[in-house]
Protein backbone atom coordinates (compact mmCIF):
# COMPACT_ATOMS: atom_id res chain seq x y z
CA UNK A 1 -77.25 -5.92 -49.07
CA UNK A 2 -75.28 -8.74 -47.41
CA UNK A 3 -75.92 -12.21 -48.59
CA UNK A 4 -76.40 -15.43 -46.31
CA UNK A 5 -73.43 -17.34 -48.20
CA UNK A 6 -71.83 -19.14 -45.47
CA UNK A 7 -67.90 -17.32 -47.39
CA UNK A 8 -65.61 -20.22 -45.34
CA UNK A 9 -67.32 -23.13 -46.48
CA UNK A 10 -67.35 -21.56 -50.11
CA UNK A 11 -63.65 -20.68 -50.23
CA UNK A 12 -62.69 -24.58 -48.84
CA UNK A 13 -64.56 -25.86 -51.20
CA UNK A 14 -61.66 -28.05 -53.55
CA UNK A 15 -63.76 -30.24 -56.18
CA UNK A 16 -66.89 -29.55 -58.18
CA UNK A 17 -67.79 -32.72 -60.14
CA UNK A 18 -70.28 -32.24 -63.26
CA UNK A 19 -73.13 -34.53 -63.87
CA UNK A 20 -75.34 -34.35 -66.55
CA UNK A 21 -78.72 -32.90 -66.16
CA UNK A 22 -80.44 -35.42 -68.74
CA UNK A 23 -79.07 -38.19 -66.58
CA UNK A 24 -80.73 -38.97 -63.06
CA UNK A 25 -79.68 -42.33 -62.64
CA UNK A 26 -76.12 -40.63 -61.93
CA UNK A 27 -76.83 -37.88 -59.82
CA UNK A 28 -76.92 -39.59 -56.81
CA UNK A 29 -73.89 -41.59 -58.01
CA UNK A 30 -71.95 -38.10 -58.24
CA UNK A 31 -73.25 -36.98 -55.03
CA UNK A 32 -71.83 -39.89 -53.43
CA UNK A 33 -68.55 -40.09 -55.00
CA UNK A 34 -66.79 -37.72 -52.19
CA UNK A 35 -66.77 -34.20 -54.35
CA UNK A 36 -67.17 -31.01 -51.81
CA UNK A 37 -69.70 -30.15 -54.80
CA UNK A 38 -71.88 -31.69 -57.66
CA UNK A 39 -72.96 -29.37 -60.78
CA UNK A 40 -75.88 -30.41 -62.25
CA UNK A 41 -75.73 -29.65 -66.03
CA UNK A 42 -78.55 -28.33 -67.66
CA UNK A 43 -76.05 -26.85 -70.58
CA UNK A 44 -73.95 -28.76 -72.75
CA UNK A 45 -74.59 -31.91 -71.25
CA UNK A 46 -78.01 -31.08 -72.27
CA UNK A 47 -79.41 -32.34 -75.97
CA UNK A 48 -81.67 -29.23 -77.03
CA UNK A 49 -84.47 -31.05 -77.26
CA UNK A 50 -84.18 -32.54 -73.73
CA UNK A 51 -83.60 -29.40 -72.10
CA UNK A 52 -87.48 -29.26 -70.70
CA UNK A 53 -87.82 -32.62 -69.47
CA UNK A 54 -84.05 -32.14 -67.88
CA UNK A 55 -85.25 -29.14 -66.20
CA UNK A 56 -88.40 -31.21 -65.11
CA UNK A 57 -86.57 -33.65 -63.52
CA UNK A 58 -83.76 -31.68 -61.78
CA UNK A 59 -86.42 -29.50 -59.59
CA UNK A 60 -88.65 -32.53 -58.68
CA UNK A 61 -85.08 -33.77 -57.34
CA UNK A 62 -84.59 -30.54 -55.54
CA UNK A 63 -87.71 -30.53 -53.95
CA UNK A 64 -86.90 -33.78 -52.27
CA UNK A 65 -83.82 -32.37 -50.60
CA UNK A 66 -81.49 -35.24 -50.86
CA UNK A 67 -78.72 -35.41 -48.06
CA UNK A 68 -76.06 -32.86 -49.55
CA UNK A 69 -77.97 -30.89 -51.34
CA UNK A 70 -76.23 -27.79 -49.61
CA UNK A 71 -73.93 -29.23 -51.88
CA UNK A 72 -75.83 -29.36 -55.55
CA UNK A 73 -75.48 -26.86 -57.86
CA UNK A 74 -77.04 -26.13 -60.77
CA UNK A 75 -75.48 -24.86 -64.34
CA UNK A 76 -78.00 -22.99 -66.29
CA UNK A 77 -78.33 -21.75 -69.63
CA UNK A 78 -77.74 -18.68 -70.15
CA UNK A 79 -79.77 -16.32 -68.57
CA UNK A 80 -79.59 -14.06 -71.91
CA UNK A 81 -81.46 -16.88 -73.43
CA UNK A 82 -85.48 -18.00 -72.85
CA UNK A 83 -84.80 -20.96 -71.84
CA UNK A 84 -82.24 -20.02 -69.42
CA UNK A 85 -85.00 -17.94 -68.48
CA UNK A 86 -87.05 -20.86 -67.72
CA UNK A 87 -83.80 -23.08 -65.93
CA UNK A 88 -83.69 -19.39 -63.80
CA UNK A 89 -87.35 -19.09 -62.95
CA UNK A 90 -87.81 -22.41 -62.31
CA UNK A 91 -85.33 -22.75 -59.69
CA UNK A 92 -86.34 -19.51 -57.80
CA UNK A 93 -89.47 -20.74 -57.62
CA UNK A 94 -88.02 -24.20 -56.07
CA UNK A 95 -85.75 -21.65 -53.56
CA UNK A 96 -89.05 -20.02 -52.58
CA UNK A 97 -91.13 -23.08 -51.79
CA UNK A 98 -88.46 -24.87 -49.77
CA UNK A 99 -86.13 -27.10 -51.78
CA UNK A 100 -82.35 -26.96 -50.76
CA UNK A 101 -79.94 -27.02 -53.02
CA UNK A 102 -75.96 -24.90 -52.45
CA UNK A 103 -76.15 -22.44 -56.25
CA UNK A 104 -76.60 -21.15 -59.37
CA UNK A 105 -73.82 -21.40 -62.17
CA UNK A 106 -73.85 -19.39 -65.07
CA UNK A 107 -72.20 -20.14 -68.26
CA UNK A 108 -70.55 -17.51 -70.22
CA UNK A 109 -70.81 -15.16 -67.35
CA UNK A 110 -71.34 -10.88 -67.65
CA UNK A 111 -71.57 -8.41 -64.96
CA UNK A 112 -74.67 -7.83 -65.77
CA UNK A 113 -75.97 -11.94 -65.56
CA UNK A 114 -73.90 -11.93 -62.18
CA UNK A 115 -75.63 -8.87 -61.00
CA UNK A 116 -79.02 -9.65 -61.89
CA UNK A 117 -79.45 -13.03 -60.16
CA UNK A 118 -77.86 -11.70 -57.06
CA UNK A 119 -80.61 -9.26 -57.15
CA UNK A 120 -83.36 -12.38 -57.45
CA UNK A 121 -81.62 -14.36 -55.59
CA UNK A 122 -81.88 -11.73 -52.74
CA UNK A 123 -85.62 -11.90 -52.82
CA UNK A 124 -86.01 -15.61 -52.29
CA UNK A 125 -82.92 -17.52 -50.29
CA UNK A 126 -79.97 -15.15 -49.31
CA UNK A 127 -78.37 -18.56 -49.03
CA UNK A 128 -78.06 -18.86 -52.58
CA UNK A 129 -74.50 -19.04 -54.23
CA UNK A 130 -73.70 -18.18 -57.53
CA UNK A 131 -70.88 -19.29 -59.55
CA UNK A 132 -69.88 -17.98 -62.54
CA UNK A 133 -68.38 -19.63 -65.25
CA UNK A 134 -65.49 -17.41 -67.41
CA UNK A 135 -65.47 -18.98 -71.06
CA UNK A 136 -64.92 -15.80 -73.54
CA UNK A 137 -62.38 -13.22 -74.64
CA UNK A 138 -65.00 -10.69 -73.04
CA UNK A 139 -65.65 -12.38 -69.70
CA UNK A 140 -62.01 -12.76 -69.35
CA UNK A 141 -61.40 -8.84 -70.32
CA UNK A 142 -64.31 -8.33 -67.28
CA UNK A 143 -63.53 -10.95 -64.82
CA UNK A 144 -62.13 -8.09 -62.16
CA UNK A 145 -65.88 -6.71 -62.71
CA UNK A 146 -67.48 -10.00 -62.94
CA UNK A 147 -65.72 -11.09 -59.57
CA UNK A 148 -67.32 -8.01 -57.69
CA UNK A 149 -71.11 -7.78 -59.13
CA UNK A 150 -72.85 -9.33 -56.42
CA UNK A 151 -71.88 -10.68 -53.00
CA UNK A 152 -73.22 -14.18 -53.53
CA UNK A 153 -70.69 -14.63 -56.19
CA UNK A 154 -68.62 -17.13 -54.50
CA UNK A 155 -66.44 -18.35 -57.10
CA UNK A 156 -65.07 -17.75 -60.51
CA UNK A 157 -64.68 -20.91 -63.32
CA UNK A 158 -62.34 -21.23 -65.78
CA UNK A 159 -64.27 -22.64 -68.94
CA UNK A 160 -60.95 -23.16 -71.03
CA UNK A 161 -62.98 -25.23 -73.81
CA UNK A 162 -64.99 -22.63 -74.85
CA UNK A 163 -62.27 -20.05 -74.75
CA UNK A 164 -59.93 -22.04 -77.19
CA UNK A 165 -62.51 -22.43 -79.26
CA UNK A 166 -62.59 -18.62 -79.54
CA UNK A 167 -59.14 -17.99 -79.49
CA UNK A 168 -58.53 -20.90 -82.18
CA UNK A 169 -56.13 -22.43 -79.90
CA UNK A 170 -56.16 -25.67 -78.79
CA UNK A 171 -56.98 -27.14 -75.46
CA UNK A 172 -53.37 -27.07 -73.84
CA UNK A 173 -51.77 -25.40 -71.05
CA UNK A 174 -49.57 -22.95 -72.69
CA UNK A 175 -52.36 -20.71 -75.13
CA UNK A 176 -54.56 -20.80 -72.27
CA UNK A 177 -52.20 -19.91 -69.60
CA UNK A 178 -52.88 -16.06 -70.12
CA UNK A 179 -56.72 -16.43 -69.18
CA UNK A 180 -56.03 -18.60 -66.60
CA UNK A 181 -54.11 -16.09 -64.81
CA UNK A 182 -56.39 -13.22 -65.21
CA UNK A 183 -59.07 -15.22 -64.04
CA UNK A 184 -56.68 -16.37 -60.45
CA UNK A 185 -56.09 -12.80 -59.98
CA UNK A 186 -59.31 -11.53 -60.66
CA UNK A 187 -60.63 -14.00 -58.09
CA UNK A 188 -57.80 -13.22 -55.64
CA UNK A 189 -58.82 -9.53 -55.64
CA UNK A 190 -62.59 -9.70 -55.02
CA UNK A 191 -61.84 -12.63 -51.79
CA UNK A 192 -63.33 -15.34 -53.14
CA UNK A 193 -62.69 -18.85 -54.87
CA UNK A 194 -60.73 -19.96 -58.52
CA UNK A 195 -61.50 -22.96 -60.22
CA UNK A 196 -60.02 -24.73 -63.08
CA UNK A 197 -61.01 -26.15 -65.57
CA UNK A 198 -61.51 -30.22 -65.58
CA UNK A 199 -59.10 -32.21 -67.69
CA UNK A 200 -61.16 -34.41 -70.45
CA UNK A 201 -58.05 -36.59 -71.73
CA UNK A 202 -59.24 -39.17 -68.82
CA UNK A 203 -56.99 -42.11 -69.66
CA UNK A 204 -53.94 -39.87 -69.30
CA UNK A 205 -54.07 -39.59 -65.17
CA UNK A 206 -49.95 -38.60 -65.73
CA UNK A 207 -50.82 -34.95 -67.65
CA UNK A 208 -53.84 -34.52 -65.28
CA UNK A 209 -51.42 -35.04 -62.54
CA UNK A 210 -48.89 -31.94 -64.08
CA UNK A 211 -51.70 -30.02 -65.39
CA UNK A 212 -53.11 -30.04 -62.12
CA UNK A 213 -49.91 -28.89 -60.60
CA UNK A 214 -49.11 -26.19 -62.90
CA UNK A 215 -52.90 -24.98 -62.06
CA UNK A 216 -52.53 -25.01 -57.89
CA UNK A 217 -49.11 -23.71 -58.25
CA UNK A 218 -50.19 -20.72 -60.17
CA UNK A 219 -53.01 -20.40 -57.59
CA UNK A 220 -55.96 -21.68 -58.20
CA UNK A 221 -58.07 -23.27 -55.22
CA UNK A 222 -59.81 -26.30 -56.64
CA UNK A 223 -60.94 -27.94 -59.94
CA UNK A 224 -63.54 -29.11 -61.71
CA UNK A 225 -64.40 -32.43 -62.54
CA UNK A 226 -66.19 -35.28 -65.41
CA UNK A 227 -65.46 -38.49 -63.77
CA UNK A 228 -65.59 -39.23 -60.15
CA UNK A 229 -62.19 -40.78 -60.41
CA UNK A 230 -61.20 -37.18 -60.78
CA UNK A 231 -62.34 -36.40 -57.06
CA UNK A 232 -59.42 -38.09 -54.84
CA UNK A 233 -56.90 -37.04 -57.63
CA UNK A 234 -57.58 -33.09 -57.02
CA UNK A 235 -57.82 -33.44 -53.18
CA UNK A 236 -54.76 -35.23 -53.05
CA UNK A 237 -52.78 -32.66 -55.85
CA UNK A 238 -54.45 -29.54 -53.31
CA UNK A 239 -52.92 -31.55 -49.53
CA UNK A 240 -49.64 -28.98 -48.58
CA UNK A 241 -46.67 -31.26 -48.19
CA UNK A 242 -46.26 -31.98 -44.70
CA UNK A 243 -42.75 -30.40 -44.43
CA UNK A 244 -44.95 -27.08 -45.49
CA UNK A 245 -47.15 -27.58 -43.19
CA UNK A 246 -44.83 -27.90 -40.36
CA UNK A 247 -42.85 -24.68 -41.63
CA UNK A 248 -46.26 -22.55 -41.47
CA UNK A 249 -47.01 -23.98 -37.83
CA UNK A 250 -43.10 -22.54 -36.73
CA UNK A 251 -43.93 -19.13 -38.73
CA UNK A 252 -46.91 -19.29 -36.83
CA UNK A 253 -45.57 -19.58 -33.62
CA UNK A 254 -42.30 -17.45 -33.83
CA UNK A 255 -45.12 -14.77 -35.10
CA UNK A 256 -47.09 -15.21 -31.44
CA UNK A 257 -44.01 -15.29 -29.28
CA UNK A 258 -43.50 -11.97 -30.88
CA UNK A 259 -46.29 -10.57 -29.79
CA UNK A 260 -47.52 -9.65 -33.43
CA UNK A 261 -44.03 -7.95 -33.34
CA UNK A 262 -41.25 -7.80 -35.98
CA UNK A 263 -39.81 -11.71 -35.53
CA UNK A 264 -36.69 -13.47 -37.26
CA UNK A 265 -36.87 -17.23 -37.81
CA UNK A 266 -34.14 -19.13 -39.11
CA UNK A 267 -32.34 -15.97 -40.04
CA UNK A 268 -34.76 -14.68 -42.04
CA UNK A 269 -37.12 -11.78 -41.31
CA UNK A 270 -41.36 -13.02 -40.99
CA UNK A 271 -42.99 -10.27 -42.63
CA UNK A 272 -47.19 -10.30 -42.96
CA UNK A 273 -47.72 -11.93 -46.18
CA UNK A 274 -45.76 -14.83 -44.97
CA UNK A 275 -47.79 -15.03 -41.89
CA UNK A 276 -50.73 -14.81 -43.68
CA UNK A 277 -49.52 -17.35 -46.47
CA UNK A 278 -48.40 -19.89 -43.54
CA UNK A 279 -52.11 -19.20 -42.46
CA UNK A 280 -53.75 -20.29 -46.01
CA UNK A 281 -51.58 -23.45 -45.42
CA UNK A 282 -52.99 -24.66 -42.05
CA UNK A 283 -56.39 -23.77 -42.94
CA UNK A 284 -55.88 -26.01 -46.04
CA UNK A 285 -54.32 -28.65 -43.82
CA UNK A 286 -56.97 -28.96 -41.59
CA UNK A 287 -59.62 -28.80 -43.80
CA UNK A 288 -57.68 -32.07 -45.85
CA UNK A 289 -57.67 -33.78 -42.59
CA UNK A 290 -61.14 -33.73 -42.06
């Protein structure tokens, strides 16, 4: 069954800032603060015994349909859990009687979670995304699988945190370069979107600034975020250099003069992936520039 997921807007997506469920005097706050999406969190930003009146007051603010709220998405508990059940049922039920909001994430993320809300999510708002949040040995080991088990996934999310935790590691680029990859190349293969982690250390904007340019240069498409601060730092890490983007407009148009043809620019043969890689870079460029 095809989905409603509107797959370009997904894929340009570059920021996706969290705000804490528990905490509705910020949500409009983050929804303001320029992010191309907001995460609601009703999981660990969520005291246990707040998780009810969280949920409470995250669908009454759905309901409403603040501007952006394409844009809002919402990180449940886990679905393998009752009271993910409830964070789940709650917001189909919103879906089904009219309130507007852009997804679902799920933490700790299986096939089988992924496949199962696509199939709900099929019976109430094809316009539903899901995004699934990779934070285990085992969703790391499955994240090819993961990537393909429903086509409202529209983006996998690296949940480092968790996985150091599990790998007794700590929090760094090098132990958790390994999952980082898997998960970029997982995503790669099923079409659809890679997001890192968000950096926590927010007084150091300098390692943010190389972290973040270790993660784009290994080929992930956006990042998440904690601070709104965090928003113009990512979209200005993800802007191609302009010398790039002029090189992919002259690929681009030595490709046409050919005629889709076999085509030689500055001595050097333009073969498909570099069309299609001088492509990524416009689209990316005029996406910024909006």
């Amino acid at each position: 069954m095809s989905s409603g997921v509107n797959v370009h807007k997904a894929m340009s997506r570059r920021s996706y800032l969290f705000v804490p469920g528990s905490r509705p005097e910020r949500w409009g706050k983050a929804i303001a603060a320029g992010a191309d999406a907001v995460i609601i969190d009703l999981e660990d930003a969520v005291a246990p015994q707040d998780k009810a009146d969280a949920r409470r007051a995250v669908l009454a603010f759905l309901k409403e349909a603040p501007e952006g709220a394409g844009d809002i998405f919402v990180r449940i508990n886990s679905p393998r859990s009752l009271i993910g059940h409830h964070d789940l049922g709650g917001l189909l039920d919103a879906a089904s009687s009219g309130a507007r909001f852009g997804g679902i994430v799920v933490p700790k993320a299986s096939v089988g979670d992924v496949a199962l809300l696509g199939d709900l999510i099929a019976d109430v708002d094809k316009s539903i995304e899901i995004g699934a949040l990779i934070e285990t040995c085992a969703g790391i080991e499955d994240a090819p699988k993961i990537a393909k088990a429903s086509s409202f996934l529209t983006f996998l999310m690296f949940g480092g945190a968790d996985l150091a935790s599990e790998l007794g590691v700590e929090i760094a680029w090098d132990p958790l370069l390994p999952g980082r990859a898997r998960l970029v190349q997982a995503a790669a293969g099923a079409a659809i979107s890679s997001i890192d982690m968000p950096w926590i250390a927010l007084a150091d904007e300098a390692g943010e600034r190389a972290e973040m340019q270790r993660s784009f240069a290994l080929g992930f498409k956006g990042r998440a975020a904690i601070h709104p601060k965090q928003v113009p730092i990512i979209h200005k890490m993800l802007a191609p250099d302009p010398d790039v983007v002029e090189q992919a407009r002259r690929v681009i148009a030595a490709f046409e003069e050919a005629a889709g043809g076999v085509c030689l620019l500055d001595g050097r043969l333009v073969e498909r992936p570099i069309i299609e890689r001088s492509r990524q870079i416009l689209a990316r460029a005029g996406r910024d520039s909006v």
